[in-house]
N, C-alpha and C. Protein backbone atom coordinates (compact mmCIF):
# COMPACT_ATOMS: atom_id res chain seq x y z
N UNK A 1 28.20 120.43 -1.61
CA UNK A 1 28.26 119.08 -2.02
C UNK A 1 29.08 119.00 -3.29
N UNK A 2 30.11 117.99 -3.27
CA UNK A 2 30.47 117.76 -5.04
C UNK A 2 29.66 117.14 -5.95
N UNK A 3 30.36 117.37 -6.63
CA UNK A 3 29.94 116.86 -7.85
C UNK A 3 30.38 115.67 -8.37
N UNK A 4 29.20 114.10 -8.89
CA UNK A 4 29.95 113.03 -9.20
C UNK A 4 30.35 113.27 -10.27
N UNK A 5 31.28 111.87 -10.22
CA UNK A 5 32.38 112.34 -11.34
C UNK A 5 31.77 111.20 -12.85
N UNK A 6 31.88 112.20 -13.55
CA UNK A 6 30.80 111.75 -14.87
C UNK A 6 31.81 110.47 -15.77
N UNK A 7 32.67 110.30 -14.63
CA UNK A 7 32.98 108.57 -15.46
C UNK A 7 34.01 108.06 -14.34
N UNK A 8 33.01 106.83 -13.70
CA UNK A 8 33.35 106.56 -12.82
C UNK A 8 34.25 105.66 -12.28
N UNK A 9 34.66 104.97 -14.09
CA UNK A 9 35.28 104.01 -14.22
C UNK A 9 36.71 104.56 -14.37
N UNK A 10 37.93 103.55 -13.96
CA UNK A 10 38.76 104.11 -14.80
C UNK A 10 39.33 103.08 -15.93
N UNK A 11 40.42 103.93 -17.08
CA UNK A 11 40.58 102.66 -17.51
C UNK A 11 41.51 101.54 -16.90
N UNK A 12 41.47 100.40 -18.12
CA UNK A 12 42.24 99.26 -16.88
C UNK A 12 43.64 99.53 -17.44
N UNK A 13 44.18 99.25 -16.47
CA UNK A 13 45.90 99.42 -16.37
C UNK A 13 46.50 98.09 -16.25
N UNK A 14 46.64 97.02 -17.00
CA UNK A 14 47.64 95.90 -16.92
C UNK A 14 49.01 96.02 -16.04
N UNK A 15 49.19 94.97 -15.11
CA UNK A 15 50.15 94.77 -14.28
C UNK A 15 51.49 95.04 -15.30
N UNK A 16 52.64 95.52 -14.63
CA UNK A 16 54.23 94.85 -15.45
C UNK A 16 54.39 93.20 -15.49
N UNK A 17 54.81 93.16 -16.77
CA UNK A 17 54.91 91.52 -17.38
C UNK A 17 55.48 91.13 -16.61
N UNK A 18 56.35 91.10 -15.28
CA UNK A 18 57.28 90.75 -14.41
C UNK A 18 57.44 92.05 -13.44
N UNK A 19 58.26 90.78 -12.42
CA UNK A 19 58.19 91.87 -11.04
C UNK A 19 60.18 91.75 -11.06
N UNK A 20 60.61 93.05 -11.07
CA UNK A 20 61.86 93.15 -11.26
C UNK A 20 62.81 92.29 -10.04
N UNK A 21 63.71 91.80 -9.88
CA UNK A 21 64.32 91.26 -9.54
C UNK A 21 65.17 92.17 -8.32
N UNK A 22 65.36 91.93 -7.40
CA UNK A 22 65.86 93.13 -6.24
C UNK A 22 67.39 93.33 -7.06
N UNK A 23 67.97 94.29 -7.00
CA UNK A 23 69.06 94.85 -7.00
C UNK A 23 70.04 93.80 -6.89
N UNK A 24 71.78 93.49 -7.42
CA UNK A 24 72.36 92.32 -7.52
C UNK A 24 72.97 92.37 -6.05
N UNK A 25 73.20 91.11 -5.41
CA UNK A 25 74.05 91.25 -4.12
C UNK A 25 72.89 91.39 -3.13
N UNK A 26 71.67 91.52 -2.97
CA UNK A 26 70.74 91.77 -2.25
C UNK A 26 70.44 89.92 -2.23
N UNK A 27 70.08 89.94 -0.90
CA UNK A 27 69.10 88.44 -0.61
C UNK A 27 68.53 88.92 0.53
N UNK A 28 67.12 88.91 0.31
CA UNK A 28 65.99 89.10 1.59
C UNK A 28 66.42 87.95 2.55
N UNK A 29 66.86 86.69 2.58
CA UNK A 29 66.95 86.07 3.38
C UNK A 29 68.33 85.64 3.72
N UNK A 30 68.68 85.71 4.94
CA UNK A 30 70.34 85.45 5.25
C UNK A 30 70.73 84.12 6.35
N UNK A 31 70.83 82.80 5.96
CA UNK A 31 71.16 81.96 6.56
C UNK A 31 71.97 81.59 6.88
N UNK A 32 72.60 81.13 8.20
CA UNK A 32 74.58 81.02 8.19
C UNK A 32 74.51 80.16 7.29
N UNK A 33 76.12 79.68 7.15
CA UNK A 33 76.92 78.84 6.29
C UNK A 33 77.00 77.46 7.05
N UNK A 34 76.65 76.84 6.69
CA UNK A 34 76.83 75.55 7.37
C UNK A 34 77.81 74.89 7.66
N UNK A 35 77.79 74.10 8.81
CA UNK A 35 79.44 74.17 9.37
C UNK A 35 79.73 73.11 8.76
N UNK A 36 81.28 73.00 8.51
CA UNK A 36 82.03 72.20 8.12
C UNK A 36 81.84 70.58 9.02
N UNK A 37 81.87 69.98 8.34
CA UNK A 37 81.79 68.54 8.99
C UNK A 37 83.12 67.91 9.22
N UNK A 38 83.05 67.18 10.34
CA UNK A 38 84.55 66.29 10.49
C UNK A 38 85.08 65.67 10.01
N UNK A 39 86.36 65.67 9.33
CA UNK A 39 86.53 64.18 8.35
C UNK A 39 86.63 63.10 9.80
N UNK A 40 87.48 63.24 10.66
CA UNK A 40 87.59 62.03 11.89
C UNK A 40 85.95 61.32 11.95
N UNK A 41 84.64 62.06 11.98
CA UNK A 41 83.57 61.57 12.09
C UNK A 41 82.91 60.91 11.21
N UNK A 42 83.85 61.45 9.56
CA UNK A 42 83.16 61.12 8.45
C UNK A 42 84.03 59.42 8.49
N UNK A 43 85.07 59.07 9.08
CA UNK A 43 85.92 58.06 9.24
C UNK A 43 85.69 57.12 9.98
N UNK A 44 84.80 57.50 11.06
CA UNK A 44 84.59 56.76 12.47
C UNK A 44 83.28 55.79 11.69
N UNK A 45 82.11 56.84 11.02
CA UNK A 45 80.87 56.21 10.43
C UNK A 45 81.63 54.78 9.51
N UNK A 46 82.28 55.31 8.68
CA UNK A 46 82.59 54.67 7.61
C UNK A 46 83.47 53.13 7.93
N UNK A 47 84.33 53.11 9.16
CA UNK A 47 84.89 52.13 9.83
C UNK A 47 83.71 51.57 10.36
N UNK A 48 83.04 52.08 11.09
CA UNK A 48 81.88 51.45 12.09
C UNK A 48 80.80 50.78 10.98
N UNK A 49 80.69 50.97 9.91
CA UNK A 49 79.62 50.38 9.06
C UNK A 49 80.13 49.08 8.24
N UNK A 50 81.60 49.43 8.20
CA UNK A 50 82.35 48.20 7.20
C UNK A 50 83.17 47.30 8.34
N UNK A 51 83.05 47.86 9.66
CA UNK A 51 83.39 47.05 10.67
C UNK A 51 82.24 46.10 11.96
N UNK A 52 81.21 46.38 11.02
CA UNK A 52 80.19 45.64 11.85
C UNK A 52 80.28 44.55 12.26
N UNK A 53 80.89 43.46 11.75
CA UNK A 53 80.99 41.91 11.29
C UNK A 53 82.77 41.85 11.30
N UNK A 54 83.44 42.77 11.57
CA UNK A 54 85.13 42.20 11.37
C UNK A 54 85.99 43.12 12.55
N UNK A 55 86.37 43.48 12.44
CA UNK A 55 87.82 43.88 13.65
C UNK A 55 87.83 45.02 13.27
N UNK A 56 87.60 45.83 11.99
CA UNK A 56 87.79 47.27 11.98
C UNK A 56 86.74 47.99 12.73
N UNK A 57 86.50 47.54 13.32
CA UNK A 57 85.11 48.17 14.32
C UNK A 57 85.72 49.03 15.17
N UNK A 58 87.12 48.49 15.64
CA UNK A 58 88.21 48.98 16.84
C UNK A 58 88.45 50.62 16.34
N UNK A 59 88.65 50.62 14.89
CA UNK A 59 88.90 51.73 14.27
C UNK A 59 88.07 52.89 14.48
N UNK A 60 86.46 52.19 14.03
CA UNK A 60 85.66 53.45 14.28
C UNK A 60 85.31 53.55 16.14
N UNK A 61 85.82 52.87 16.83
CA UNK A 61 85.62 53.59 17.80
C UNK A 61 86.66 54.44 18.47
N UNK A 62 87.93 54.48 17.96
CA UNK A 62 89.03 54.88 18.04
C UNK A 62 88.85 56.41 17.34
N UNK A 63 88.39 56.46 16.08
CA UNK A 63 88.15 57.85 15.05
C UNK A 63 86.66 58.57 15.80
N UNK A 64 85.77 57.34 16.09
CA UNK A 64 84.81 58.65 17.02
C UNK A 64 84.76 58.97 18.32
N UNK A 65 85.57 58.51 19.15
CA UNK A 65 86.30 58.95 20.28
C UNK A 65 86.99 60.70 19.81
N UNK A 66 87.94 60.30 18.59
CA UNK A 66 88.81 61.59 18.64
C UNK A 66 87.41 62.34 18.29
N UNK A 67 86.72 62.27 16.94
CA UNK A 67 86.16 63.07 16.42
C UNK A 67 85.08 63.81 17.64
N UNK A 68 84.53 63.03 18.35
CA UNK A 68 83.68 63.85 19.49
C UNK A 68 84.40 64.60 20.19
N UNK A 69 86.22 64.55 20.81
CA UNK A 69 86.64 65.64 21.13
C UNK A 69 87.30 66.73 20.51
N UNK A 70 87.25 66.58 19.22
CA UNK A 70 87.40 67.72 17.94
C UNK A 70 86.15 68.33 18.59
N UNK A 71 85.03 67.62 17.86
CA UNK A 71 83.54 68.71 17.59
C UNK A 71 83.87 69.63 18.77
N UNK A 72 84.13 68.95 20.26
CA UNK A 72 83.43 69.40 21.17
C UNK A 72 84.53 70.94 21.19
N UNK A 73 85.92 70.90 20.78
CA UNK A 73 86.64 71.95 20.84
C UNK A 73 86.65 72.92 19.76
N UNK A 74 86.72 72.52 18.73
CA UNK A 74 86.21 73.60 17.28
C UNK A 74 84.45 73.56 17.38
N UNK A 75 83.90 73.01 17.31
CA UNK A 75 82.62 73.13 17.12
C UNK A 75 82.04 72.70 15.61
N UNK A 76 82.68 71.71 15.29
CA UNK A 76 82.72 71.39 13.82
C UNK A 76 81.28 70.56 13.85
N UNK A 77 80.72 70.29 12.85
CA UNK A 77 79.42 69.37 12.46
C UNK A 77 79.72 67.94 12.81
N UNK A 78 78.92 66.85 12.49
CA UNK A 78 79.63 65.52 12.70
C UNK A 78 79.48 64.97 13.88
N UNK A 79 78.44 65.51 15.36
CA UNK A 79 78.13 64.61 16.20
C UNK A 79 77.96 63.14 16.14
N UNK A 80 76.67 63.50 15.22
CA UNK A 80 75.40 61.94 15.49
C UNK A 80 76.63 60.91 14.44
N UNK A 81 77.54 61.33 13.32
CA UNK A 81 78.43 60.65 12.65
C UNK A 81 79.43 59.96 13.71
N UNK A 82 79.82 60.58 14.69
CA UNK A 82 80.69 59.94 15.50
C UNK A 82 80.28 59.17 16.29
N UNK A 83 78.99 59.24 16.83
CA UNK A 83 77.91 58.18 17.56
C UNK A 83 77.97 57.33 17.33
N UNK A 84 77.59 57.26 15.78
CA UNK A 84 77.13 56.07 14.88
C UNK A 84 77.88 55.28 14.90
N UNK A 85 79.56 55.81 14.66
CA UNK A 85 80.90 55.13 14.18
C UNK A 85 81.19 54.23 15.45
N UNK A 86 80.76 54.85 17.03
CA UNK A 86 81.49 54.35 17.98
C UNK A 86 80.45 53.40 18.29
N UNK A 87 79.50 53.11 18.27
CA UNK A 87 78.57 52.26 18.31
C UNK A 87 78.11 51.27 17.83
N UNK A 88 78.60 51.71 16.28
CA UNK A 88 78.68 50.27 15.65
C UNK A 88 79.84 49.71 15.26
N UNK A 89 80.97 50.19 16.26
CA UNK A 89 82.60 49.64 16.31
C UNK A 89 82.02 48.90 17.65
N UNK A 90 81.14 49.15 18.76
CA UNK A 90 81.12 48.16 19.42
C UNK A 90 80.69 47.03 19.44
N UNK A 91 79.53 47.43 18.16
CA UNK A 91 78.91 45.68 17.89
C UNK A 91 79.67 45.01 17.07
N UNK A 92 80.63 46.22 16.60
CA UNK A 92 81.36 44.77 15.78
C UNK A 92 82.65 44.07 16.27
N UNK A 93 83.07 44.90 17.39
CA UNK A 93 83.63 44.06 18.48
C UNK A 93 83.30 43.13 19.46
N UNK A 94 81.71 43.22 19.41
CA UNK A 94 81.06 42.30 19.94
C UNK A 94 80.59 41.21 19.34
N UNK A 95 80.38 41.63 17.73
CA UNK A 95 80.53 40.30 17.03
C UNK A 95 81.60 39.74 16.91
N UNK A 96 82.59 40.53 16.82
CA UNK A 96 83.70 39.26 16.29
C UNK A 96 84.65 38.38 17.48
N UNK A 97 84.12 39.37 18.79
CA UNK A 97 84.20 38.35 20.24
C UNK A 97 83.42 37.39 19.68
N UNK A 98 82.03 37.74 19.96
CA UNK A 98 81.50 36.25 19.64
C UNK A 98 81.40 34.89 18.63
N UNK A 99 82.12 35.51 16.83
CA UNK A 99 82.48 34.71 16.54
C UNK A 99 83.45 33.76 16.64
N UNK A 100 84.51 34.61 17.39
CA UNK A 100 85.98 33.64 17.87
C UNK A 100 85.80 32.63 19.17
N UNK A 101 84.80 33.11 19.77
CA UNK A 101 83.95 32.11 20.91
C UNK A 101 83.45 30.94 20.02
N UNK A 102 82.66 30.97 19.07
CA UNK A 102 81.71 30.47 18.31
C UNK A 102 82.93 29.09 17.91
N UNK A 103 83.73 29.56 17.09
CA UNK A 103 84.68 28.41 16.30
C UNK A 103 85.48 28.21 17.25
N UNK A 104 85.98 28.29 18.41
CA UNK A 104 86.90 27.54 19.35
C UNK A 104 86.21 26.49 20.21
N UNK A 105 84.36 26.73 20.19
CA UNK A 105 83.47 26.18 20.71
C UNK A 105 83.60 25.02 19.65
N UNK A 106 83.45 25.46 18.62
CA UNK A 106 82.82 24.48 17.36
C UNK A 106 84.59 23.04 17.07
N UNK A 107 85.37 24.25 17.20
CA UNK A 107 86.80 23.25 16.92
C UNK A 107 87.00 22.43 17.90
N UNK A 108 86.77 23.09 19.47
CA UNK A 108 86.93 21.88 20.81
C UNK A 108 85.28 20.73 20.44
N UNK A 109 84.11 21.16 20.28
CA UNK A 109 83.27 20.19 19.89
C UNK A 109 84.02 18.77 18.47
N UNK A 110 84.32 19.61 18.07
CA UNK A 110 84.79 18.77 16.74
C UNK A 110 86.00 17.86 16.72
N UNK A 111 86.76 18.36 17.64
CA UNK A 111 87.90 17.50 18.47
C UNK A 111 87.63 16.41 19.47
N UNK A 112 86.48 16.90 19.87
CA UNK A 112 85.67 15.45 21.17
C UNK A 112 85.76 14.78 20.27
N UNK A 113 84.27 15.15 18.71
CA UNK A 113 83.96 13.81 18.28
C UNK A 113 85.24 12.94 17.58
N UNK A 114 85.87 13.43 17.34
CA UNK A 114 86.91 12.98 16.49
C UNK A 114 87.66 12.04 17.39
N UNK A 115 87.65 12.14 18.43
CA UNK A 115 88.26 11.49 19.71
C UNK A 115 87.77 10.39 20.29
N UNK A 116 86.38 10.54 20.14
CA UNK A 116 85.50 9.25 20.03
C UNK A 116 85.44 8.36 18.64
N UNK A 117 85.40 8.86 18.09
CA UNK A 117 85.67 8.03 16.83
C UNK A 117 86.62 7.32 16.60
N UNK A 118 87.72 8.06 17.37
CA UNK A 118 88.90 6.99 17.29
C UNK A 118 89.37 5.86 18.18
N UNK A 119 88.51 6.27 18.77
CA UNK A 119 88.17 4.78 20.00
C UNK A 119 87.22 3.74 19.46
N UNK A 120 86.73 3.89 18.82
CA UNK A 120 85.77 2.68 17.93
C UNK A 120 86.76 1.74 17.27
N UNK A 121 86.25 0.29 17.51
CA UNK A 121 87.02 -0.67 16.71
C UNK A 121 87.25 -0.38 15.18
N UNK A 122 88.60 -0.82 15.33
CA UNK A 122 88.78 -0.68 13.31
C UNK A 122 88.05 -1.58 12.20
N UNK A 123 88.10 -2.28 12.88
CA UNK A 123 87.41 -3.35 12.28
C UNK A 123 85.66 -3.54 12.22
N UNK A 124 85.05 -2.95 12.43
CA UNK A 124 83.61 -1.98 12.06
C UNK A 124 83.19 -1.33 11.16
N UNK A 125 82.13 -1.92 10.54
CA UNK A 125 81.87 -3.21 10.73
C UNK A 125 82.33 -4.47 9.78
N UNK A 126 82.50 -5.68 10.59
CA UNK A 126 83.09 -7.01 9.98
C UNK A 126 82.55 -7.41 9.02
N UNK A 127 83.44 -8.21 8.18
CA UNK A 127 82.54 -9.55 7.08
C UNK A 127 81.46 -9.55 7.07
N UNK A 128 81.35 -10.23 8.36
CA UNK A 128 79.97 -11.33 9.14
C UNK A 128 79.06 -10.12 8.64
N UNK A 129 77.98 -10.93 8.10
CA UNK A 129 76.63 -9.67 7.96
C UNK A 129 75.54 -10.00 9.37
N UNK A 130 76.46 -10.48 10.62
CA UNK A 130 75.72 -10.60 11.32
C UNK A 130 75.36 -9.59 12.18
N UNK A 131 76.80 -8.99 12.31
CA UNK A 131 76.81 -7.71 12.57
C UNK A 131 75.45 -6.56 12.44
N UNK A 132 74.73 -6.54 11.57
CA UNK A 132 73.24 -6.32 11.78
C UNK A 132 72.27 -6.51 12.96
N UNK A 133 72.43 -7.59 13.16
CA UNK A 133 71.56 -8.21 14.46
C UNK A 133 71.94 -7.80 15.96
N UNK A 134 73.23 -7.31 16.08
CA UNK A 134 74.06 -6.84 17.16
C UNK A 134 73.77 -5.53 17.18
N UNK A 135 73.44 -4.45 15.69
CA UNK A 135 73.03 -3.16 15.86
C UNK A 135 71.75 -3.22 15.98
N UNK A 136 70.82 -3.90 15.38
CA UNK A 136 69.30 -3.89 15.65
C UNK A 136 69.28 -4.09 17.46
N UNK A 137 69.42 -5.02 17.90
CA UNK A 137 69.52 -5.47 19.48
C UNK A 137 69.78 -4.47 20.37
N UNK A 138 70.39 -3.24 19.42
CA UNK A 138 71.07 -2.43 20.72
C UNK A 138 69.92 -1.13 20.73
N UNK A 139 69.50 -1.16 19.62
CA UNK A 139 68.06 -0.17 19.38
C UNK A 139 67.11 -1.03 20.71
C-alpha cells in the first residue's frame, strides 16, 4: 500500500494574465471573400427607385435585364438588386402610362365643358333681376 501524501494540497498557481494571441498570419476561421457586386445591378436598383413615378423606369429595366445576364455569366453578386430595378421600372412604366391616360382624360373632359359653356347665351344673366324666378322655376 502507499503512502498518503502528507500535504495534500497543492499550492495555487494563478492563470497567465492573458492567453497569447496565435502566431501572426494564422486565422482559425477562413471565410471566402465576398463577391463583387454588379455595378449594371447597382444601376438598375437606383433607376428603378428614382423611376417609380417618371419614365426612367425604362432605364432600370433595361440595366437589370443586362445585369441578370452578367450575374448569370461571371457569377457576380447583385441578383435580388436587379429584380428590384426591373420591377420597379415596371411600375413606373405603369405609372406614367397611367398618368398620361389620366390628363388626356382630364384635358378631353375639360374641353367638353368648355364647349358647353360656350353655347350658353352671352348675355347671362340680364339686367332684369327677373331672371331669378326663371332659375328658381327650373329647380
Amino acid at each position: 500500500m502507499s503512502t498518503p501524501d502528507p500535504n495534500p494540497y497543492q499550492p495555487y498557481q494563478a492563470p497567465p494574465p492573458y492567453v497569447p494571441y496565435p502566431p501572426y498570419g494564422y486565422a482559425p476561421y477562413r471565410f471566402p471573400p465576398p463577391r463583387p457586386t454588379n455595378g449594371m445591378a447597382i444601376a438598375a436598383m437606383v433607376c428603378g427607385i428614382v423611376g417609380v413615378c417618371s419614365i426612367v423606369g425604362v432605364l432600370g429595366i433595361i440595366f437589370g435585364m443586362v445585369a441578370k445576364r452578367q450575374i448569370r455569366e461571371s457569377g457576380d453578386g447583385g441578383d435580388g438588386m436587379a429584380t428590384a430595378g426591373i420591377v420597379l421600372g415596371w411600375i413606373g412604366v405603369a405609372a406614367t402610362l397611367f398618368w398620361i391616360a389620366y390628363y388626356v382624360f382630364a384635358v378631353a373632359m375639360i374641353g367638353a365643358a368648355v364647349n358647353e359653356i360656350e353655347d350658353w347665351p352671352t348675355s347671362y344673366p340680364p339686367d332684369d333681376p327677373s331672371w331669378i324666378i326663371g332659375l328658381a322655376a327650373g329647380f
